[in-house]
C-alpha atoms as a PDB file:
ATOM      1  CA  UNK A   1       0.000   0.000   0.000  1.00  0.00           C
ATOM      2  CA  UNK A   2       2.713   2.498   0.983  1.00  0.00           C
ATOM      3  CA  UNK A   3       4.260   1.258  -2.405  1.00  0.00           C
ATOM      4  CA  UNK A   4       1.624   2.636  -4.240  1.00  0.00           C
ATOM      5  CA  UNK A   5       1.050   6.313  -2.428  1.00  0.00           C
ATOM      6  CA  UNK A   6       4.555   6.493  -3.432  1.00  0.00           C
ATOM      7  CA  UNK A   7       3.930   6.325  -6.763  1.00  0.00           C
ATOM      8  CA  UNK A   8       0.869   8.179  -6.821  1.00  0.00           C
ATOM      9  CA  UNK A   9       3.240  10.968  -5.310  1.00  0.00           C
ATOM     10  CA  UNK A  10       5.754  10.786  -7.665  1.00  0.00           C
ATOM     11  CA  UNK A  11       3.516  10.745 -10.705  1.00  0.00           C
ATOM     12  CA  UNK A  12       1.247  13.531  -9.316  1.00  0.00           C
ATOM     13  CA  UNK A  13       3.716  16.418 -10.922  1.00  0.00           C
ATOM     14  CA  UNK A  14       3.794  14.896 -13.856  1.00  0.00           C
ATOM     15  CA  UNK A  15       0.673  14.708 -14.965  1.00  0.00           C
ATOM     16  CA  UNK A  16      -0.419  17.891 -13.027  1.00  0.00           C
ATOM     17  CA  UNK A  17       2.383  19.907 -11.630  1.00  0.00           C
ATOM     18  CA  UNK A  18       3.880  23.524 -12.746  1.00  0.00           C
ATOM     19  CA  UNK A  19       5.785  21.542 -15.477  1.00  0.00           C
ATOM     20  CA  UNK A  20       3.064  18.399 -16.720  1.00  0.00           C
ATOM     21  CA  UNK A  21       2.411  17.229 -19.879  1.00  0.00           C
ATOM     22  CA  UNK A  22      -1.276  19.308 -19.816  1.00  0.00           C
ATOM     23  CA  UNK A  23       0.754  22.437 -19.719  1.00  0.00           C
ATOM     24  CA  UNK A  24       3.699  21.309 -21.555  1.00  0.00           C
ATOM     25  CA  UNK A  25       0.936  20.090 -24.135  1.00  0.00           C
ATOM     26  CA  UNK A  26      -0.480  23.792 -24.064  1.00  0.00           C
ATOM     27  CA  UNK A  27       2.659  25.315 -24.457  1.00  0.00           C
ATOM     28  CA  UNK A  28       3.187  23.712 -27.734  1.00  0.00           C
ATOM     29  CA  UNK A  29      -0.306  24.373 -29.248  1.00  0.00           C
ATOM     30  CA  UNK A  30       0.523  27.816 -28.339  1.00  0.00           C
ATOM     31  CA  UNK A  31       3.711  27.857 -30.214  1.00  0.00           C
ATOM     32  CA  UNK A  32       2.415  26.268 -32.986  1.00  0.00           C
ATOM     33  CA  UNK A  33       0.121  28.554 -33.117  1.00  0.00           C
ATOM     34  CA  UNK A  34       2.763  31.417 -32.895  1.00  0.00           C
ATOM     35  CA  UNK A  35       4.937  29.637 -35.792  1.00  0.00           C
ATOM     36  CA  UNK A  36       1.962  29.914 -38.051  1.00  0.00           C
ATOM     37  CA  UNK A  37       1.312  33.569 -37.267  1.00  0.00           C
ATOM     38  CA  UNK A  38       4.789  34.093 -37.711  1.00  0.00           C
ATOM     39  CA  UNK A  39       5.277  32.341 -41.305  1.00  0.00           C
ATOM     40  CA  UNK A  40       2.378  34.512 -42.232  1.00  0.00           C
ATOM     41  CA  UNK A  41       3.730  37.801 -41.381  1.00  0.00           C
ATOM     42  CA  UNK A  42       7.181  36.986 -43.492  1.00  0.00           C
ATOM     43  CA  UNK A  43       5.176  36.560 -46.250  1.00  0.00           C
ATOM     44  CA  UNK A  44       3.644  39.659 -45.859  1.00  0.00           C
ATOM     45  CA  UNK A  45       7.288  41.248 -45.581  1.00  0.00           C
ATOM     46  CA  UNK A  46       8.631  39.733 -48.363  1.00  0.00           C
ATOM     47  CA  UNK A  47       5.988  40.971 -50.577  1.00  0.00           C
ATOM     48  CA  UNK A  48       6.340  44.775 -48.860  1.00  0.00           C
ATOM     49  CA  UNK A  49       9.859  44.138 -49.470  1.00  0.00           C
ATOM     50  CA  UNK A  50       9.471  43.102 -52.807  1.00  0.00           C
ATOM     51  CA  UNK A  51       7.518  46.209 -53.541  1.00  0.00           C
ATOM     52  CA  UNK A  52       9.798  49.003 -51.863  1.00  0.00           C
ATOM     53  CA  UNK A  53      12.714  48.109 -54.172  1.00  0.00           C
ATOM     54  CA  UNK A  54      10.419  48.248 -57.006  1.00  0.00           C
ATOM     55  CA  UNK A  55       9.269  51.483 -56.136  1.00  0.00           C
ATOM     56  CA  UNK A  56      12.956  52.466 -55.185  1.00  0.00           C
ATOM     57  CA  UNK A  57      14.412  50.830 -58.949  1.00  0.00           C
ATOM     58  CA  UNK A  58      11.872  51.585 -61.443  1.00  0.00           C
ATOM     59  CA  UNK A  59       9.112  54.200 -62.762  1.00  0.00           C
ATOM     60  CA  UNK A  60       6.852  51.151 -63.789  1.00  0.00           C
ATOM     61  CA  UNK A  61       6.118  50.615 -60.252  1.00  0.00           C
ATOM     62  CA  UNK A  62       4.867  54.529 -59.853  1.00  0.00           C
ATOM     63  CA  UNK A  63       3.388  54.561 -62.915  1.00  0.00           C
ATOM     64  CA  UNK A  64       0.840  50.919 -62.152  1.00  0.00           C
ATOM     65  CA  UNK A  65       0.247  52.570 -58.816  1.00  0.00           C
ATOM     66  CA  UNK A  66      -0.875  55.504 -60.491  1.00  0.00           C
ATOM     67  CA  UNK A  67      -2.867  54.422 -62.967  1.00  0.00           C
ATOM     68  CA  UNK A  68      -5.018  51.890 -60.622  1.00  0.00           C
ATOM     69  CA  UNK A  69      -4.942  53.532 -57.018  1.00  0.00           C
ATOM     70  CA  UNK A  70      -5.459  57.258 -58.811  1.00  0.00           C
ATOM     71  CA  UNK A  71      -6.865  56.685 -62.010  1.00  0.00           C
ATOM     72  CA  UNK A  72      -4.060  58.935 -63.488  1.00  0.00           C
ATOM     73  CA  UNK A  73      -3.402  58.398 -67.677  1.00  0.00           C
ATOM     74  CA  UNK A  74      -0.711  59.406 -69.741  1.00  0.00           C
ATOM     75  CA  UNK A  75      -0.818  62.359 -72.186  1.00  0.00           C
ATOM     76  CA  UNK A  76      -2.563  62.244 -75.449  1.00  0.00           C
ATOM     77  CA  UNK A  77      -3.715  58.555 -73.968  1.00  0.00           C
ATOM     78  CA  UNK A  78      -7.241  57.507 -74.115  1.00  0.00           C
ATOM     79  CA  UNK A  79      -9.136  55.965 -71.310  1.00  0.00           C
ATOM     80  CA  UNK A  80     -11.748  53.326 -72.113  1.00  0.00           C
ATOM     81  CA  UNK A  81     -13.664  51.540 -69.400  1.00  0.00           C
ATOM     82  CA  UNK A  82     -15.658  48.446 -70.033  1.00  0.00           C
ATOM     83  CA  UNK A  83     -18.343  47.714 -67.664  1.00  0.00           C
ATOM     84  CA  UNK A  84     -18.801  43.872 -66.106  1.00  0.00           C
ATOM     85  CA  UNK A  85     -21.687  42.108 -66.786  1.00  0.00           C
ATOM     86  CA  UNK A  86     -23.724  41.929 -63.606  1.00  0.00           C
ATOM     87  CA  UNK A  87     -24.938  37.613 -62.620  1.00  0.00           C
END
């Protein structure tokens, strides 16, 4: 009997002490979770990156941003807008 209090005591912090596999378990989803938001985000900066040297490099870069954020055209250019077909 004594045998088995003692190993009820020693497995008690395992399963649910400060460092058991429930919040060992937890502290993975969590970084998983973290990882994912992470990968997402460098994605996002390599596009932004991607973009800033084009702007920095190159007038075609101003000149698409222009023409679709502004709705700018070039001289003696003509500007011809074809309307969608609503479903």
């Amino acid at each position: 009997m004594a045998l088995l209090a003692l190993i009820a005591l020693l497995q008690y912090p395992l399963w649910l002490g400060k460092g058991g596999w429930r919040r060992v378990w937890e502290a993975d989803r969590q970084l998983q979770a973290q990882r994912e938001v992470n990968q997402k985000l460098e994605q996002r900066n390599t596009g932004l990156d991607a973009e800033v040297r084009d702007l920095k490099s190159g007038y075609e870069a101003i000149e698409e941003r222009a023409r679709f954020e502004l709705g700018l055209i070039k001289q003696d250019e003509i500007f011809v807008q074809v309307p969608q077909k609503q479903p």
